[in-house]
Protein backbone atom coordinates (compact mmCIF):
# COMPACT_ATOMS: atom_id res chain seq x y z
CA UNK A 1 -5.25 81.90 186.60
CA UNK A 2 -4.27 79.31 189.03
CA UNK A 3 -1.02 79.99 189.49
CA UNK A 4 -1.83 83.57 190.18
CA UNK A 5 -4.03 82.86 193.82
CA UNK A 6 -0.08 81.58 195.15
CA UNK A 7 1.45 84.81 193.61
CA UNK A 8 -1.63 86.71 195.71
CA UNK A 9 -1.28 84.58 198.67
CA UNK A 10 2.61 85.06 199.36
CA UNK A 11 2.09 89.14 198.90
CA UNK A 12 -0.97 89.19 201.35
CA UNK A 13 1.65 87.35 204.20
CA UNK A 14 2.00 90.80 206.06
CA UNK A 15 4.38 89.37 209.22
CA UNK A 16 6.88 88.63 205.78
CA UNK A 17 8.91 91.74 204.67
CA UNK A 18 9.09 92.35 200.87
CA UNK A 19 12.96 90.98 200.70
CA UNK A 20 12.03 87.47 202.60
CA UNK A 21 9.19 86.97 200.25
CA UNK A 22 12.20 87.76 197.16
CA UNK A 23 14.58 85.51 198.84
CA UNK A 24 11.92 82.67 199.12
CA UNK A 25 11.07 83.31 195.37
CA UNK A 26 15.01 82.92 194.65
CA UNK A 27 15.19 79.43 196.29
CA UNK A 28 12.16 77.84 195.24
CA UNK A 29 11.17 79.38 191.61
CA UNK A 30 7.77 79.79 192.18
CA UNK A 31 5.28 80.66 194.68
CA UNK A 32 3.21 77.53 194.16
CA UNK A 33 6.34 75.94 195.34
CA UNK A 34 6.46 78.03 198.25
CA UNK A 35 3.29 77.19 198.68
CA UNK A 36 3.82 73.37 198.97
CA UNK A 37 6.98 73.18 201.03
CA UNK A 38 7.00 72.41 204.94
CA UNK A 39 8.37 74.54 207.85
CA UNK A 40 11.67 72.80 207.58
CA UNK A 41 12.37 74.50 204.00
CA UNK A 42 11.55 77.55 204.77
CA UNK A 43 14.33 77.60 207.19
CA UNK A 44 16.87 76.83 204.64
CA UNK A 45 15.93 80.28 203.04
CA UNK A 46 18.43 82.66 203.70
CA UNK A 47 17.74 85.07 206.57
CA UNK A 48 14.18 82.81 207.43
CA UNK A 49 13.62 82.93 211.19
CA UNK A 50 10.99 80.40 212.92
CA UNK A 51 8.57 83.31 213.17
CA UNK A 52 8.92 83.69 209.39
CA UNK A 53 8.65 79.97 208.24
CA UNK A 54 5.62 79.72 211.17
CA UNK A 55 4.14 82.97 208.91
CA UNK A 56 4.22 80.51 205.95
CA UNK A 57 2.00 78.11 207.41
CA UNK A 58 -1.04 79.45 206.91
CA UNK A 59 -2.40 77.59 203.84
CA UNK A 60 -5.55 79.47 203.71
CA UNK A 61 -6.50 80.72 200.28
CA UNK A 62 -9.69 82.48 200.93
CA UNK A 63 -8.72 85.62 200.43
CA UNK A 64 -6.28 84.95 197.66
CA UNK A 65 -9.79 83.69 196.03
CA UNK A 66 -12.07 86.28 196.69
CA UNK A 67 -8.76 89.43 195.13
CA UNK A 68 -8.59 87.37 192.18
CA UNK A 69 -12.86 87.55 192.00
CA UNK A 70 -13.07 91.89 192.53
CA UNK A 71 -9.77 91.71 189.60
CA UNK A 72 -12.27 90.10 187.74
CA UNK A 73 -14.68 92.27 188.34
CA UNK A 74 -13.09 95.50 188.02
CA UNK A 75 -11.08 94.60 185.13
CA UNK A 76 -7.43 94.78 186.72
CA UNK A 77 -4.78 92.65 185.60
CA UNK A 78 -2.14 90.93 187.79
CA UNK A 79 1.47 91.53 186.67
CA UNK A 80 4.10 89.44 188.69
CA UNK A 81 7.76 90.07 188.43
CA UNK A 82 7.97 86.28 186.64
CA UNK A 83 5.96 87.96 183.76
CA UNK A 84 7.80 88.62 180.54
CA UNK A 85 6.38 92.65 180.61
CA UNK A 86 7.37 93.30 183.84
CA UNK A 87 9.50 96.18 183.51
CA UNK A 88 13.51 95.48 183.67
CA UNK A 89 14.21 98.90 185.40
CA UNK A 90 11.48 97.57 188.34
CA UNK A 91 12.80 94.36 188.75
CA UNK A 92 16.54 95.52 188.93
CA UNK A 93 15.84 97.80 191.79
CA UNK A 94 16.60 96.85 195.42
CA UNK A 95 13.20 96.49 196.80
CA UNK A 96 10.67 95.98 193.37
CA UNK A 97 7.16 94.85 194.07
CA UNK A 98 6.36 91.08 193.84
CA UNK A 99 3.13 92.24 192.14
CA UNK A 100 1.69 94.56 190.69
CA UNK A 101 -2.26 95.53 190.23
CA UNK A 102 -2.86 96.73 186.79
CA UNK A 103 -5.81 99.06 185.36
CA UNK A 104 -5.44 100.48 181.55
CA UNK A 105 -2.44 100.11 179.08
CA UNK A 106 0.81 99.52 181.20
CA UNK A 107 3.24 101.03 178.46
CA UNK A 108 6.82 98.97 178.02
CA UNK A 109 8.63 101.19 180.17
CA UNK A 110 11.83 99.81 179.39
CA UNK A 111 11.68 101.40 175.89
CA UNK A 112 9.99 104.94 177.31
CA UNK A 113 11.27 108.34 178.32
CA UNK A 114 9.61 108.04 181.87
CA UNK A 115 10.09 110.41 184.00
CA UNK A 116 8.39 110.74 187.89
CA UNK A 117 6.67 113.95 188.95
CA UNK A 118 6.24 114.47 192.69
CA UNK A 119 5.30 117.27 194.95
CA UNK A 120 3.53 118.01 198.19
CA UNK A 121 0.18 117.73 198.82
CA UNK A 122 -0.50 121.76 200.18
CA UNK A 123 1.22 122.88 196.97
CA UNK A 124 1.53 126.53 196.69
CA UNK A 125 -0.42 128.25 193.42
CA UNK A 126 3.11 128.57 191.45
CA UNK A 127 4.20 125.13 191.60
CA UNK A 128 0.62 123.96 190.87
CA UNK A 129 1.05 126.25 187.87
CA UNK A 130 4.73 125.09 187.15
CA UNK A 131 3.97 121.24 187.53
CA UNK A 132 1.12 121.33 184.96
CA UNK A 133 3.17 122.89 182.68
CA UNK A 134 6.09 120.98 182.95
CA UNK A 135 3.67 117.99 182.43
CA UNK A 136 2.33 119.45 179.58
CA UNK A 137 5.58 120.12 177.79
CA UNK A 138 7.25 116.39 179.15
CA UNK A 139 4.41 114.69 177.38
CA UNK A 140 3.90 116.85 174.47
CA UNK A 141 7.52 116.01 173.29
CA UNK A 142 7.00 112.57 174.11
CA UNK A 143 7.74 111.36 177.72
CA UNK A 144 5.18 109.54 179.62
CA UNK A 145 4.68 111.69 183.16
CA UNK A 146 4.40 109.19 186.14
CA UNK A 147 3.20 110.48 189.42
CA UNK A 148 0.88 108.87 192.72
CA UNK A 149 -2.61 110.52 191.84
CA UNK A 150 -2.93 112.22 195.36
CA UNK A 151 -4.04 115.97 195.65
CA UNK A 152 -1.74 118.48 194.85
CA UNK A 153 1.21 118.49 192.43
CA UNK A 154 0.52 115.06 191.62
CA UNK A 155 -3.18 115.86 190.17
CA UNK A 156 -1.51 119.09 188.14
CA UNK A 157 1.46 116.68 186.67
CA UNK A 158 -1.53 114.36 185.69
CA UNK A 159 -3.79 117.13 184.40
CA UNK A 160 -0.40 118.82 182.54
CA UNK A 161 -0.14 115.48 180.60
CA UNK A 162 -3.84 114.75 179.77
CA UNK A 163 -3.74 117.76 178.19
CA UNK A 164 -1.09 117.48 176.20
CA UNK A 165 -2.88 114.68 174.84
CA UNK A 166 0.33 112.32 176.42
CA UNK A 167 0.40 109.18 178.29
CA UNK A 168 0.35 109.52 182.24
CA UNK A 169 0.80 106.67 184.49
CA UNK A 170 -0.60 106.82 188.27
CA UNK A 171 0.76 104.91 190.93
CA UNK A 172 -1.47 104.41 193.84
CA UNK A 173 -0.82 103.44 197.50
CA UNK A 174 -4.52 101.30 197.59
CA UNK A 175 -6.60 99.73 195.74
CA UNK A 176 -8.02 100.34 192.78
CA UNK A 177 -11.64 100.35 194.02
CA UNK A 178 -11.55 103.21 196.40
CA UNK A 179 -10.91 106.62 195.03
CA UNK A 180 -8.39 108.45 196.53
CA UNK A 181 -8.83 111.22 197.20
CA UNK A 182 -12.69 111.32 196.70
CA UNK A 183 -12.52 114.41 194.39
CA UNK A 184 -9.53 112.79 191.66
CA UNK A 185 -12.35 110.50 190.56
CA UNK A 186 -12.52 112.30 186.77
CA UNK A 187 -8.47 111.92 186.62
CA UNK A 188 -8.90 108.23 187.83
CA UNK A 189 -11.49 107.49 184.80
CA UNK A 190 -9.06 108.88 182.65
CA UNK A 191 -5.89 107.70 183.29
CA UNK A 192 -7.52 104.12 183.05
CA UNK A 193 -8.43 105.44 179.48
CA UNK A 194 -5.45 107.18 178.55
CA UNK A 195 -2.81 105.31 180.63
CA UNK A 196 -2.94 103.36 183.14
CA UNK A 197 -2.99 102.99 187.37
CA UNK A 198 -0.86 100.38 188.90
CA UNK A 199 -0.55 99.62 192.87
CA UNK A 200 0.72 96.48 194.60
CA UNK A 201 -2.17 96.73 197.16
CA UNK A 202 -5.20 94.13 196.33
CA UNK A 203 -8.95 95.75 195.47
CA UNK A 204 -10.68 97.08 199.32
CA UNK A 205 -7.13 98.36 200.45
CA UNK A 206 -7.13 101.56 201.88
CA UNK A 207 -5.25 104.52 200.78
CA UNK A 208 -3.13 104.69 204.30
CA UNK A 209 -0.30 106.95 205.64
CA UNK A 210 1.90 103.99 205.57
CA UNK A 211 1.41 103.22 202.29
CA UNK A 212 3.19 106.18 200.69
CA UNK A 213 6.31 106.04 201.30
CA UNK A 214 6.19 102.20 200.06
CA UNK A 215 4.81 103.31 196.66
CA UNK A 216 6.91 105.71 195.95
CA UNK A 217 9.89 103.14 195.35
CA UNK A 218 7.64 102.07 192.34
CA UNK A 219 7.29 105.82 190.99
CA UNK A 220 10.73 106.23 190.90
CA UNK A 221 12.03 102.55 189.63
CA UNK A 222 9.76 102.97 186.71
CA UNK A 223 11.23 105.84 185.33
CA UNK A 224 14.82 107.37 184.05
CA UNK A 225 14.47 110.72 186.82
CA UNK A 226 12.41 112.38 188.99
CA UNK A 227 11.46 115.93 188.99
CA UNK A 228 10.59 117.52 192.66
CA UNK A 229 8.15 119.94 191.80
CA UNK A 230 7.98 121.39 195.46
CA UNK A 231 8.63 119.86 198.73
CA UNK A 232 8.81 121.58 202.90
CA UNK A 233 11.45 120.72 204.82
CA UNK A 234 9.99 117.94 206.41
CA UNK A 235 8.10 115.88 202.83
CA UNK A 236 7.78 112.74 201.53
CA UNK A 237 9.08 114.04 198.17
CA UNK A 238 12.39 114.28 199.57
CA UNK A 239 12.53 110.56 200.50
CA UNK A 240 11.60 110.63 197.36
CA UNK A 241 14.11 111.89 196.09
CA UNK A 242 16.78 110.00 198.41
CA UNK A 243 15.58 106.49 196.67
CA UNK A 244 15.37 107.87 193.15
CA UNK A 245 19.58 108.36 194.01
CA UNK A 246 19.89 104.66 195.27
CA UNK A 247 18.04 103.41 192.46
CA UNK A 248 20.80 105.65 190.12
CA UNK A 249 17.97 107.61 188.92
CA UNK A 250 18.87 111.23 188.02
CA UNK A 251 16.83 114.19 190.28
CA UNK A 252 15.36 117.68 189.08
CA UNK A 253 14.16 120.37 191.00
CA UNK A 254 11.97 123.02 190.32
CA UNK A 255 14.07 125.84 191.63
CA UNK A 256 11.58 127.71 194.20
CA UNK A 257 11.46 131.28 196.19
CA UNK A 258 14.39 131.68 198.74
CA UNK A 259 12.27 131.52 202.19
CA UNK A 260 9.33 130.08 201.08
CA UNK A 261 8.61 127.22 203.45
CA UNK A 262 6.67 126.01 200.56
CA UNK A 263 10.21 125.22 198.76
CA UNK A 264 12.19 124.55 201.68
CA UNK A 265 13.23 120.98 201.64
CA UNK A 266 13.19 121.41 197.31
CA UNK A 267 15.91 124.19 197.39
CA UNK A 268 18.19 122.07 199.43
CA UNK A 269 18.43 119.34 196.88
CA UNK A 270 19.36 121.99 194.17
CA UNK A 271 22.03 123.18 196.91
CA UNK A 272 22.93 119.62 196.97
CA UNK A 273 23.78 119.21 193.33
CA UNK A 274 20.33 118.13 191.83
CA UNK A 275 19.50 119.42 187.97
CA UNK A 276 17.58 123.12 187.88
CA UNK A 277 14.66 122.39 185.79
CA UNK A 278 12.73 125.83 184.58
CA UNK A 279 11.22 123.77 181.55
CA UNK A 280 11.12 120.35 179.95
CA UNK A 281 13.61 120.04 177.70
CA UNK A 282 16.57 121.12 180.84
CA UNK A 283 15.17 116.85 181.74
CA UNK A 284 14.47 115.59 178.28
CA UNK A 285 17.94 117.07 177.05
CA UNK A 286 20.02 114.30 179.33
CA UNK A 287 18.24 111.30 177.32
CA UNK A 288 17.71 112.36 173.67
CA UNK A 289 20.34 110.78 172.88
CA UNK A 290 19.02 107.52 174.27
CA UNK A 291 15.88 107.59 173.16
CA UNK A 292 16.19 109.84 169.60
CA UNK A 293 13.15 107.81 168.30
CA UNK A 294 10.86 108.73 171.31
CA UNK A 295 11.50 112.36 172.12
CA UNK A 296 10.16 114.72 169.44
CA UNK A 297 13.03 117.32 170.06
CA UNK A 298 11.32 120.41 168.96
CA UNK A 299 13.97 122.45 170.92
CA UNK A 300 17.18 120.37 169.12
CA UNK A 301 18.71 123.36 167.06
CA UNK A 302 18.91 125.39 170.46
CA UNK A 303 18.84 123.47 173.45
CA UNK A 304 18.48 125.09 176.91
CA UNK A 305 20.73 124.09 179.69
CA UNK A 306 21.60 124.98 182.84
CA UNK A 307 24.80 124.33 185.23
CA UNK A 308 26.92 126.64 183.50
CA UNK A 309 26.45 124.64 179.68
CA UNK A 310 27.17 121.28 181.13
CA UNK A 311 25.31 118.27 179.91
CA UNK A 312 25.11 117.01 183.20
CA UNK A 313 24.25 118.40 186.34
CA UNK A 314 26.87 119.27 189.35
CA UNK A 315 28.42 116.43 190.99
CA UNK A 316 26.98 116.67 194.61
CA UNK A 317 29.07 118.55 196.91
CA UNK A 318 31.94 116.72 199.57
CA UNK A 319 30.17 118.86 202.45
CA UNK A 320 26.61 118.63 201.43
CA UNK A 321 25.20 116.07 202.82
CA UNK A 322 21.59 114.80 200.62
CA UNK A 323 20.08 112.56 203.03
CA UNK A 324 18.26 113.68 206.15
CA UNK A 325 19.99 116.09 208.14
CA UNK A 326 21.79 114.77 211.25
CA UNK A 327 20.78 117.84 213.89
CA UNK A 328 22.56 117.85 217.33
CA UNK A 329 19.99 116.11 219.54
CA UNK A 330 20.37 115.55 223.22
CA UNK A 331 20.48 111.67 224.21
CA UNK A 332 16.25 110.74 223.58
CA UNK A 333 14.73 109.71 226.87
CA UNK A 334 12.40 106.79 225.91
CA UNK A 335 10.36 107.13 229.46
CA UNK A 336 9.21 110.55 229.00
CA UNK A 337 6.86 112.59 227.15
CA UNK A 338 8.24 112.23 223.72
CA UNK A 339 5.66 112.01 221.22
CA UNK A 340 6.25 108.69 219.67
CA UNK A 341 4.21 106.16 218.69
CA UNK A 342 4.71 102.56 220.75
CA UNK A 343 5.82 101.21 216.93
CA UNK A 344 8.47 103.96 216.98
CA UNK A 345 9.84 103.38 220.48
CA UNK A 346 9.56 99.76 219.80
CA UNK A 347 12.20 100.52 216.75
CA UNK A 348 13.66 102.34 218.06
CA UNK A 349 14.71 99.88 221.06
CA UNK A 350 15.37 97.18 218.23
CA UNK A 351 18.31 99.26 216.63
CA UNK A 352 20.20 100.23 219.65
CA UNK A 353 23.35 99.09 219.30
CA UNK A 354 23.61 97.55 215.72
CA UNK A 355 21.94 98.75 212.15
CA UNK A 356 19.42 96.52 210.94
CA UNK A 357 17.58 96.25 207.72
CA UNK A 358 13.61 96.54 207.46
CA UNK A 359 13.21 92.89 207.38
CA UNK A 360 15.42 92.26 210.53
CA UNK A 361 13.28 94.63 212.22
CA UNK A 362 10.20 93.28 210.95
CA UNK A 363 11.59 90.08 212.63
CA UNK A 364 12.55 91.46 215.68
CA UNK A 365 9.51 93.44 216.90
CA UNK A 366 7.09 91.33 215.26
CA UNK A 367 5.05 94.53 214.04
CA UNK A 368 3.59 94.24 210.76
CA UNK A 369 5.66 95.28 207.52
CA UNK A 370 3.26 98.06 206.30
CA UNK A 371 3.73 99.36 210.23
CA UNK A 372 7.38 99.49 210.34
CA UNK A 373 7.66 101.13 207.26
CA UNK A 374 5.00 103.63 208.21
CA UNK A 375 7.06 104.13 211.62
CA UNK A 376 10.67 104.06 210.05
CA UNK A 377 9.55 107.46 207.23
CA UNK A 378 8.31 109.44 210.45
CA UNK A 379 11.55 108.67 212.53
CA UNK A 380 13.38 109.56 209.62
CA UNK A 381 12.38 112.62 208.59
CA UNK A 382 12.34 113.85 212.65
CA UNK A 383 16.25 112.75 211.95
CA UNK A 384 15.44 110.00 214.82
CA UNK A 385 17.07 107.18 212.38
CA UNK A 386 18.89 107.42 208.90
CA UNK A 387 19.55 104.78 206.21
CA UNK A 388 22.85 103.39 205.64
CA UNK A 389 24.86 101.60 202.79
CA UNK A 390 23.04 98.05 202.31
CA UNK A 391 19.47 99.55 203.33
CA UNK A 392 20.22 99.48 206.87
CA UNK A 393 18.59 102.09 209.39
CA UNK A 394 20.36 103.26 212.63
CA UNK A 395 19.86 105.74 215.60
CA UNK A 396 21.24 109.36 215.21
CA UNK A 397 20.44 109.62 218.22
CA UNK A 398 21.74 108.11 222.01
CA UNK A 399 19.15 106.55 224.12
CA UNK A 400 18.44 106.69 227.77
């Protein structure tokens, strides 16, 4: 137990992006040895700045304390990536959590058919429907459905799964004190029962905007695909979505109505070469042979599958382009009335000229992690910025 108030204490450093705090973990083993070690160490840390090592100077354990007394309390386990049940497919992704909160059974996801469910938030009636029953089947045949517990598709693929009498993991972007939102408190009580609730945000943490977008890295690095149930034009599924591909993680859509702004942003990944999913077994079909011992394939004499009878689904297209469209802007005048946030302009400024990656940014404006995060989804999806090879942002668009 110890041990475990350093592991707190380096996650709770907020002026330290997630891939500093990994790179000090890589050159001194532990965080207890981060801990210990003087200003002039931290600088030998790859990519440490003096703001960074000056960020690692404050030796106050307090809080660390006080976490480790409400996970006492509220019966949450702390699972670091040093622990031997940490999942593999977590760890080996770019970006995985240092931590992790843990409420209920965390199943060995390694050895699991996992697969993500996400969706928007105003989801229409059919893809409510659609999403439970997807849920239903995934889990009935032996998957464990994975989704963030907000409103929406995520409550139906939860509901779909508990009723299937399946396993259902929820991934939260707060802690696990403070129910979000106020009306999933039945599904919380029973995925702690039936599954279990993981975040990387400490008990009293608020369920914030900028939170979302971090946790959804988690969703996807958990599991072998992700299925968009539905998802507008302009939705965090489809960032989603983006990661799952950088993390190699296969994508499914839920084909919806031509039109529908519902289904907007959804039917462009199927345009883009994502799998067509109309019922479980077009996802489970991809890993049965994988996993023969975990999928009870009741459909195995007749599979259905789409894409024309192929076992995999379209290679994307050379035109299509899956990220975040690049639309023809005029050069973005930074002194007039454009709607941004002073964390967005300040960004903004930061990556004129030269792409930088979320801790360089962190670095160079000096605004909080969970802030530039926050900032860097919204400029995103308003096709303000776009991620490039190596995780770096830059402009798409010419300032003046």
């Amino acid at each position: 137990m110890a041990s475990l108030k350093y592991w707190v204490w380096l996650s709770r450093l907020h002026y330290l992006g997630n891939q500093r705090k990994l790179a000090l973990l890589q050159h001194f083993g532990g965080p207890e040895e981060i801990y210990s070690a003087d200003s002039g160490e931290y600088l030998l840390v790859e990519g440490m700045t003096k703001q960074g090592a000056r960020a690692l100077e404050d030796k106050d354990l307090t809080a660390a304390d006080r976490i480790l007394g409400d996970c006492e309390r509220l019966g949450l386990r702390i699972l670091t990536m040093q622990d031997a049940d940490y999942p593999d497919r977590l760890r080996n992704i770019y970006d995985p959590p240092i931590l992790l909160y843990v409420q209920g059974r965390m199943p060995l996801f390694d050895e699991e058919v996992a697969i993500a469910m996400v969706g928007s938030r105003q989801a229409s009636p059919y893809a409510l429907e659609m999403g439970e029953k997807l849920a239903f089947q995934l889990a009935g045949l032996g998957a464990i459905v994975v989704s963030g517990l907000a409103s929406g598709g995520d409550a139906a693929a939860h509901r779909g799964a508990l009723r299937a009498g399946g396993v259902t993991v929820g991934v939260i972007g707060g802690g696990h004190d403070i129910i979000y939102p106020p009306q999933n408190r039945d599904l919380y009580e029973d995925l702690a029962i039936r599954g279990a609730i993981l975040s990387e945000y400490p008990p009293g943490t608020e369920h914030s905007g900028a939170h979302f977008p971090v946790r959804n890295r988690i969703l996807s690095g958990l599991c072998l695909g992700v299925v968009v149930i539905e998802a507008p034009a302009r939705s965090g599924a489809l960032i989603t979505a983006s990661r799952a591909l950088d993390q190699g993680r296969d994508v499914f859509v839920l084909p919806g109505q031509a039109g529908d702004w519902h289904c907007a942003g959804s039917n462009l990944l199927l345009r883009d070469g994502a799998g067509v999913v109309t019922d479980a077994w077009d996802i489970l079909d991809h890993y049965v042979g994988q996993y023969p011992h975990k999928i009870r394939s009741l459909r195995m004499e007749e599979p259905r599958r789409f894409n024309g009878g192929n076992a995999e689904p379209p290679a994307p297209k050379a035109e299509a382009a899956p990220k975040p469209k690049e639309p023809d802007r005029p050069a973005l005048d930074l002194s007039g009335d454009h709607g941004l946030t002073g964390d967005q302009v300040s960004i903004l400024r930061a990556l004129e000229g030269r792409p930088l990656q979320v801790d360089d940014i962190i670095d160079t404006t000096q605004i909080p992690a969970r802030r530039v995060l926050a900032s860097l989804t919204m400029l995103e999806l308003d096709g303000y910025v776009k991620q490039e090879a190596g995780k770096r942002f830059s402009l798409s668009v010419s300032l003046k």
